[in-house]
C-alpha atoms as a PDB file:
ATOM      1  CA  UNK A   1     -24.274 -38.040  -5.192  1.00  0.00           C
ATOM      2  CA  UNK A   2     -24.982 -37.343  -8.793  1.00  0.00           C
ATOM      3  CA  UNK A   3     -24.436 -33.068  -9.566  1.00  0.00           C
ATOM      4  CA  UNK A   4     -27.717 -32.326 -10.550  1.00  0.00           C
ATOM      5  CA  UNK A   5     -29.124 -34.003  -6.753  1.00  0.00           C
ATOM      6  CA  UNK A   6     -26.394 -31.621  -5.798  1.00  0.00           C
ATOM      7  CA  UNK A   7     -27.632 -28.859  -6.907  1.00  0.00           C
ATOM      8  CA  UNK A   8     -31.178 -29.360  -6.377  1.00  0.00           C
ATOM      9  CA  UNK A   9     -30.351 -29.994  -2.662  1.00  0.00           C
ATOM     10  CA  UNK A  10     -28.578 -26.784  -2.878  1.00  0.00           C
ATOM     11  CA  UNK A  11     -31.859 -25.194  -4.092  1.00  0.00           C
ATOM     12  CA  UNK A  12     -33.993 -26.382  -1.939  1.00  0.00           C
ATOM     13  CA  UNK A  13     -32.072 -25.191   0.939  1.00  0.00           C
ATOM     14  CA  UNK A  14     -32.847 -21.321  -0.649  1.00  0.00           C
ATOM     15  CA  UNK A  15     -35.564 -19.682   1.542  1.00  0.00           C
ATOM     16  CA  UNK A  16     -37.533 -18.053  -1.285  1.00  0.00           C
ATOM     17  CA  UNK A  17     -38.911 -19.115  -4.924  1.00  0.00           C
ATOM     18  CA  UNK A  18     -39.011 -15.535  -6.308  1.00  0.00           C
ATOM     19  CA  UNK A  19     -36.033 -16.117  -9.095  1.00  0.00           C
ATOM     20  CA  UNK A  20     -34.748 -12.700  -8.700  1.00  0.00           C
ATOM     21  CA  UNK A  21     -34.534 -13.241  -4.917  1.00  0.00           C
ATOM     22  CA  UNK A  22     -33.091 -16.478  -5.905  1.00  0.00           C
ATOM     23  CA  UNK A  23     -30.504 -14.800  -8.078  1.00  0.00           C
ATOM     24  CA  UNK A  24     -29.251 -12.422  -5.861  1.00  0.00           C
ATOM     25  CA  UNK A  25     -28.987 -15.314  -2.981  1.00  0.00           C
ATOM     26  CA  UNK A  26     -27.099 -17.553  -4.945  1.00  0.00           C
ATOM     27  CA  UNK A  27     -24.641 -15.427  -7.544  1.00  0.00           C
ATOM     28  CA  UNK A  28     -24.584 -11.530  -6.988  1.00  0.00           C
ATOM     29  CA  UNK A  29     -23.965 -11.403  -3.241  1.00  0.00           C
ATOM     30  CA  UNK A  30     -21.379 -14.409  -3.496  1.00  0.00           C
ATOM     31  CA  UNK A  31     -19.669 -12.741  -6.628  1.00  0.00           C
ATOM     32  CA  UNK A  32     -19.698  -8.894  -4.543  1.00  0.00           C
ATOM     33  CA  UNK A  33     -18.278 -10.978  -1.615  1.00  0.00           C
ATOM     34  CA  UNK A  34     -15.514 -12.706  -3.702  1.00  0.00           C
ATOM     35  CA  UNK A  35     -14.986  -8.726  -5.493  1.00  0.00           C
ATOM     36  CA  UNK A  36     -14.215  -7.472  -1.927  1.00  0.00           C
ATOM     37  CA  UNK A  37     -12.226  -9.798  -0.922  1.00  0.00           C
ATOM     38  CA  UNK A  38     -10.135  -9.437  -4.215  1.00  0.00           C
ATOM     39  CA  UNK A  39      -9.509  -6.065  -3.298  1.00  0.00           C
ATOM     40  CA  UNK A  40      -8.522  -6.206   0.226  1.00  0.00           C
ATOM     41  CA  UNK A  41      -5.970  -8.973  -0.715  1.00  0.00           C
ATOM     42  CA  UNK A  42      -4.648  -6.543  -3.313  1.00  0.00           C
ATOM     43  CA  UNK A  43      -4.732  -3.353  -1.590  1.00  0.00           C
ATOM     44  CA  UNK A  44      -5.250  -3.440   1.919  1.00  0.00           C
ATOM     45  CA  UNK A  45      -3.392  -6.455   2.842  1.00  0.00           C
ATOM     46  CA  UNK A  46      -0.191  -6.003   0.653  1.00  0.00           C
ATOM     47  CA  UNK A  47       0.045  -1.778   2.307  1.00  0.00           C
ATOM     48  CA  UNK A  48       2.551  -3.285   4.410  1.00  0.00           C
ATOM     49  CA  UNK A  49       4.730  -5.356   1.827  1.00  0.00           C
ATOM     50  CA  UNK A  50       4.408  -2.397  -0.443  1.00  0.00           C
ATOM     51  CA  UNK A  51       5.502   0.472   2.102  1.00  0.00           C
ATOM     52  CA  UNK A  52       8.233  -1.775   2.994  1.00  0.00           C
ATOM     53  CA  UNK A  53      10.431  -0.731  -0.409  1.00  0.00           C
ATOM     54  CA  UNK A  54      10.420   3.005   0.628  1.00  0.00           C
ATOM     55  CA  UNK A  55      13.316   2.618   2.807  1.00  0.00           C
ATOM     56  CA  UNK A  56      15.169   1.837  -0.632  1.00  0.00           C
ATOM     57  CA  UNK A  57      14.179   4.714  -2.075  1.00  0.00           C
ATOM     58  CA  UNK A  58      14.370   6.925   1.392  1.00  0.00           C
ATOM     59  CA  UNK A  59      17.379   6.875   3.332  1.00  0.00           C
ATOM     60  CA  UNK A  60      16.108   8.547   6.524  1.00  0.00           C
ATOM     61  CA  UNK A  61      13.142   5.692   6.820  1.00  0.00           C
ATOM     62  CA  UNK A  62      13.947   2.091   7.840  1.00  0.00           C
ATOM     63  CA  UNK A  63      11.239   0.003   9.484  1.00  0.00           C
ATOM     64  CA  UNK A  64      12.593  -3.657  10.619  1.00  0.00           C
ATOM     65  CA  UNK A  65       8.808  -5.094  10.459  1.00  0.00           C
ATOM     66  CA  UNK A  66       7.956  -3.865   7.177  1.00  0.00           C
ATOM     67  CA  UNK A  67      11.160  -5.143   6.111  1.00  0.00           C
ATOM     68  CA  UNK A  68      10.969  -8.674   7.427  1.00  0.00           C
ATOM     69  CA  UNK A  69       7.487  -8.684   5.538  1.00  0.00           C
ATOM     70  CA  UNK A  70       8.870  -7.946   2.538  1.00  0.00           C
ATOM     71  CA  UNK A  71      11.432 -10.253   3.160  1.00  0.00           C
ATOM     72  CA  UNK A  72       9.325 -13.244   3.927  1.00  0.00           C
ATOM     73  CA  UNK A  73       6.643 -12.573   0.644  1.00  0.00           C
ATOM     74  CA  UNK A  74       9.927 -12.217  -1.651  1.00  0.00           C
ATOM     75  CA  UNK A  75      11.773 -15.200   0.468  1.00  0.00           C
ATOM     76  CA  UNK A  76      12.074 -17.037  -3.172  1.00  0.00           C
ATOM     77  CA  UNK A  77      14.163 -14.017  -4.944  1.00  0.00           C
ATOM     78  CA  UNK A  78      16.605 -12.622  -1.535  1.00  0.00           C
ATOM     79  CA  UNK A  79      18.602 -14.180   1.021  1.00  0.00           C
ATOM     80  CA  UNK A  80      17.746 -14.446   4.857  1.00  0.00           C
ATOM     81  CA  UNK A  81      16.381 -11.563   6.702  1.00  0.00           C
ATOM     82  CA  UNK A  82      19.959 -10.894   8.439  1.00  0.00           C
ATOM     83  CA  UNK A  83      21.584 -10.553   5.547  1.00  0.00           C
ATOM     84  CA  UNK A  84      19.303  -8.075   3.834  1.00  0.00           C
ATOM     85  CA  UNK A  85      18.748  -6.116   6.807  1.00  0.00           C
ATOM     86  CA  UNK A  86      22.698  -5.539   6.959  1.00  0.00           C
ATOM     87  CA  UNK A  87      22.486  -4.744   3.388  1.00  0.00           C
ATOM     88  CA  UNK A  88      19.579  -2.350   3.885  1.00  0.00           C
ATOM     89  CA  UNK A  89      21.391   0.131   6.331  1.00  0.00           C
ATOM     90  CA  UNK A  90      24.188  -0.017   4.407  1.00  0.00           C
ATOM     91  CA  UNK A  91      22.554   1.232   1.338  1.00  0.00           C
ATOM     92  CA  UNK A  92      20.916   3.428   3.668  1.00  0.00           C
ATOM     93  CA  UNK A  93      24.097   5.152   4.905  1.00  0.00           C
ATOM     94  CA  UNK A  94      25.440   4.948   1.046  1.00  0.00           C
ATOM     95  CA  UNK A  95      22.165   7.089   0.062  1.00  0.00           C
ATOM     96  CA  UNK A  96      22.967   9.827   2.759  1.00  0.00           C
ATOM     97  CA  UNK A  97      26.283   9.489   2.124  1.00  0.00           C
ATOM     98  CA  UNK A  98      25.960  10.653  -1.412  1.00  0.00           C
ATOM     99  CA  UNK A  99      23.409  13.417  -1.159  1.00  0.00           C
ATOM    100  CA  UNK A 100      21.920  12.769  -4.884  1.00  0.00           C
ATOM    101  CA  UNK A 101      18.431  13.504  -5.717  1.00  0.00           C
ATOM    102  CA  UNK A 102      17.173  10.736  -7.877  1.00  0.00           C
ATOM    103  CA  UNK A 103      13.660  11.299 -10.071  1.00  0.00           C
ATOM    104  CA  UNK A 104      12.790   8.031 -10.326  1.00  0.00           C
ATOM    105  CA  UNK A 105      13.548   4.159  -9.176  1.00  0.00           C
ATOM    106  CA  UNK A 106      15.330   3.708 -12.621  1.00  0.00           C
ATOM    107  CA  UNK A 107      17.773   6.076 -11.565  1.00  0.00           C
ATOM    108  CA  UNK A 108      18.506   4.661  -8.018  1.00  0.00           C
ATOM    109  CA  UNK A 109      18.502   0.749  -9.880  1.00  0.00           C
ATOM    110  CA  UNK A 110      21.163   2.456 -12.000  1.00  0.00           C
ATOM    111  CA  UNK A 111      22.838   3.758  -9.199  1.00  0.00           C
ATOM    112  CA  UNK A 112      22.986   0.189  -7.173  1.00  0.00           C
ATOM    113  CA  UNK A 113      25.430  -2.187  -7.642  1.00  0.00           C
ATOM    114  CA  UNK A 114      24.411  -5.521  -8.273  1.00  0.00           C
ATOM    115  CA  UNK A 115      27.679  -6.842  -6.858  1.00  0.00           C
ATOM    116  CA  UNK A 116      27.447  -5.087  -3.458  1.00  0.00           C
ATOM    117  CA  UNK A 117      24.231  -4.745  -2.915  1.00  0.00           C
ATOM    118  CA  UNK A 118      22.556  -7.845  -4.998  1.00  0.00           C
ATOM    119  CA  UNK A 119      19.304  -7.829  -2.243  1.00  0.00           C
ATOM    120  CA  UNK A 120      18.642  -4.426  -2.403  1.00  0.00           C
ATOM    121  CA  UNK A 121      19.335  -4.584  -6.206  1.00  0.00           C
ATOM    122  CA  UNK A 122      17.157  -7.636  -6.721  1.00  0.00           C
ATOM    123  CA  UNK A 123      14.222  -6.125  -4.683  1.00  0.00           C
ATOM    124  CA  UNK A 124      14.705  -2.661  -6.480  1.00  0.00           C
ATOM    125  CA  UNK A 125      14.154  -4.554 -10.019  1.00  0.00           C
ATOM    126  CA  UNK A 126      10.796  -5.988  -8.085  1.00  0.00           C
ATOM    127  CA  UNK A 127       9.735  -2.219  -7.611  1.00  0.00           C
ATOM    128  CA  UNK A 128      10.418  -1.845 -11.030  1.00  0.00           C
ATOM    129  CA  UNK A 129       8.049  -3.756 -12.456  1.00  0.00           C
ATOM    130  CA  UNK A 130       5.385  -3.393  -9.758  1.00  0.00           C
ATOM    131  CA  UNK A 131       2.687  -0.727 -11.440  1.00  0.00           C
ATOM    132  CA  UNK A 132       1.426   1.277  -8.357  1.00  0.00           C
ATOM    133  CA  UNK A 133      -2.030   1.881  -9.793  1.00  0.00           C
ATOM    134  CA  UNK A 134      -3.748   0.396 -12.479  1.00  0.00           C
ATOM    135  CA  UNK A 135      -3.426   3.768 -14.224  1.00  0.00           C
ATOM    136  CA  UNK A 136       0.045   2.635 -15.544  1.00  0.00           C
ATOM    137  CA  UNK A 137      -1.461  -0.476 -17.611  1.00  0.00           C
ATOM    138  CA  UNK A 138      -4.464   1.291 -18.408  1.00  0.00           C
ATOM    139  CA  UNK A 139      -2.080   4.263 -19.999  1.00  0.00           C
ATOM    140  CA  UNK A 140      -0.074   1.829 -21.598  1.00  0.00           C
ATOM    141  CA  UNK A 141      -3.310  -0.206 -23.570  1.00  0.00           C
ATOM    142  CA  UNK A 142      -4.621   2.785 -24.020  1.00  0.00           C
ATOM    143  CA  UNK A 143      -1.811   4.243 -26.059  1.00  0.00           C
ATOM    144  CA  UNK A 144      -1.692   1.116 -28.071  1.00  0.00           C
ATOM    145  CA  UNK A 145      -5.370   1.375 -29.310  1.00  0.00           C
ATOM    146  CA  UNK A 146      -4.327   4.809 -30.097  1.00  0.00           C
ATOM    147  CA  UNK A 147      -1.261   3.863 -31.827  1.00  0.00           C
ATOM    148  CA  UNK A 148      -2.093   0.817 -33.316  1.00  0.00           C
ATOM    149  CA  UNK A 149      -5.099   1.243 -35.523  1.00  0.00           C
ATOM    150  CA  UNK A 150      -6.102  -0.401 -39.192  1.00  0.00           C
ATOM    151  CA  UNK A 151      -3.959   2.505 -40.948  1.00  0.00           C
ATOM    152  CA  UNK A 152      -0.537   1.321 -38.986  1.00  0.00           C
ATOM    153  CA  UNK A 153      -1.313  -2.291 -38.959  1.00  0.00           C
ATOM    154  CA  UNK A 154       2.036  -3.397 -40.866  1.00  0.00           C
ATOM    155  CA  UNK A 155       4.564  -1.468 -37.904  1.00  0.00           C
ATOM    156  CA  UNK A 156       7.397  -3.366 -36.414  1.00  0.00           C
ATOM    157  CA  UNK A 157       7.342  -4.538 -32.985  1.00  0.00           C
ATOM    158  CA  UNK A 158      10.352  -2.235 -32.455  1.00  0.00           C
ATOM    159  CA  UNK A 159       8.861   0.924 -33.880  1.00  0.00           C
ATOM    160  CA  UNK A 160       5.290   0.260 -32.503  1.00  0.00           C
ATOM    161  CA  UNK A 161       7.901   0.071 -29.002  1.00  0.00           C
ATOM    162  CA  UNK A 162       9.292   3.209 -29.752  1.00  0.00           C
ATOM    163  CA  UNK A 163       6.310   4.944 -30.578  1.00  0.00           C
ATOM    164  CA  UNK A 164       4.205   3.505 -27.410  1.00  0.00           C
ATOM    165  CA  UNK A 165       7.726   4.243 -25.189  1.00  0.00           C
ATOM    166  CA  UNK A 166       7.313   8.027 -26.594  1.00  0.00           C
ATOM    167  CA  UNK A 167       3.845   8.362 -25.648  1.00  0.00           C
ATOM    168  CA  UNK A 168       3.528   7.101 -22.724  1.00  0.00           C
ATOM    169  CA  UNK A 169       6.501   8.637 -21.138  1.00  0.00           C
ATOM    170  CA  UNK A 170       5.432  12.290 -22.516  1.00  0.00           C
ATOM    171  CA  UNK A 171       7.391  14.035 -19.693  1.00  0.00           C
ATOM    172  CA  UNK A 172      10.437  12.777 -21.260  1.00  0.00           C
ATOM    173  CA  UNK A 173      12.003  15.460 -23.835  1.00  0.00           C
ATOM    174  CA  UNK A 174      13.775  14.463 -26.385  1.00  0.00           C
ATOM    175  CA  UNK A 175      15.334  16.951 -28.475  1.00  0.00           C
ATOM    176  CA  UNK A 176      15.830  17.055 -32.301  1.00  0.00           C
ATOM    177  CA  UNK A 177      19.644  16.423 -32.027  1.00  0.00           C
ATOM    178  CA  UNK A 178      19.189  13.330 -30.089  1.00  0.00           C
ATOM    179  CA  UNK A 179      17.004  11.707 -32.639  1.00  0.00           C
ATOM    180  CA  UNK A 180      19.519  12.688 -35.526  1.00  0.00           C
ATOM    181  CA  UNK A 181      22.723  11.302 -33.960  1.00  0.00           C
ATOM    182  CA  UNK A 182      21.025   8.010 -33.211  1.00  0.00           C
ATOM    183  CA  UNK A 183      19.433   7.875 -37.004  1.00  0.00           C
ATOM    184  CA  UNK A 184      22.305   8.617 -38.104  1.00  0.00           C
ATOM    185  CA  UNK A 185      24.691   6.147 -36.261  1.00  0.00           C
ATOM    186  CA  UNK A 186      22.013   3.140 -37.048  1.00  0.00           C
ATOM    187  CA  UNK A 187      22.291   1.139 -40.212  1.00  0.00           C
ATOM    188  CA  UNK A 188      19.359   1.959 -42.624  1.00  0.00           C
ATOM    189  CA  UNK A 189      18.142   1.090 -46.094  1.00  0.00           C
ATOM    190  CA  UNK A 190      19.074   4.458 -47.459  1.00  0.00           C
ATOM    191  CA  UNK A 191      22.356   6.705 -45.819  1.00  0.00           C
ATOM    192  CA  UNK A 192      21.949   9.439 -44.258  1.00  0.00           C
ATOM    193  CA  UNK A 193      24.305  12.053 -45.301  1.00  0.00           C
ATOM    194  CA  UNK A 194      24.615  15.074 -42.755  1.00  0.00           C
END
């Protein structure tokens, strides 16, 4: 059957000839539909998977259920469910063990050893890179409209890098010293003499 008898098949099969009524039949209630269904993949049906990488992060929380989900949606990056279960409650009991406070998954990534833990450490770098909210992307394009504007055009990728790095991580301090001992040990057009 040719597309246009398609569609006019289609049409005919609509109950009303107003074309707003029409409209709303055929593409706003199908695309709100699709929208919804977008977000309960994203959100609602992924709670699980996501919740599942706080017993990395928490040592007194281990779920088995939440773990084999994450397990089987990540079944392409870790080994079999045994094996990173064993390797969860050890890095459990290596967490309490220790008694550090860590600020941040960078600093418990740092903290894990790739060799001895290479599940835990390859789901860790998968938290990594996982933005929570959107607010993290948003921040970062944000900061580059800010940054990069007619008047800056010609910056490096490095220093544009720098700069965004700087502003988007504001609760990062970085003192005066730091930034002198690192100009200074960097090779540079002119030499710094200090």
């Amino acid at each position: 059957m040719p597309r246009l008898a398609k569609r006019q098949k289609y049409q005919d099969n609509i109950p009303t000839k107003d074309p707003e009524e029409y409209f709303r039949i055929t593409l706003f209630l199908p695309f709100l539909d699709s929208f919804v269904q977008q977000l309960n993949d994203r959100f609602v049906n992924h709670q699980n998977i996501i919740s599942g990488f706080q017993m990395f992060v928490n040592s007194s929380e281990f779920d088995e259920e939440k773990l084999r989900e994450l397990v089987e949606f990540y079944a392409n990056d870790v080994d079999d469910f045994d094996r990173v279960k064993s390797g969860t409650i050890l890095w459990n009991r290596y967490l309490t063990d220790s008694n550090k406070q860590y600020n941040s998954v960078i600093q418990i990534l740092n903290e894990c050893n790739p060799d001895l833990f290479p599940n835990i450490y390859k789901l860790l770098q998968i938290l990594i890179t996982l933005p929570i909210t959107s607010y993290e992307a948003e921040r970062s394009f944000s900061t580059l409209k800010r940054i990069k504007s007619y008047l800056r055009n010609s910056t490096s990728k490095r220093r544009l890098n720098g700069l965004a790095a700087l502003n988007i991580h504001y609760e990062v301090s970085v003192t005066p010293e730091e930034v002198i001992s690192h100009l200074s040990s960097t090779k540079h057009r002119l030499d710094f003499i200090l």
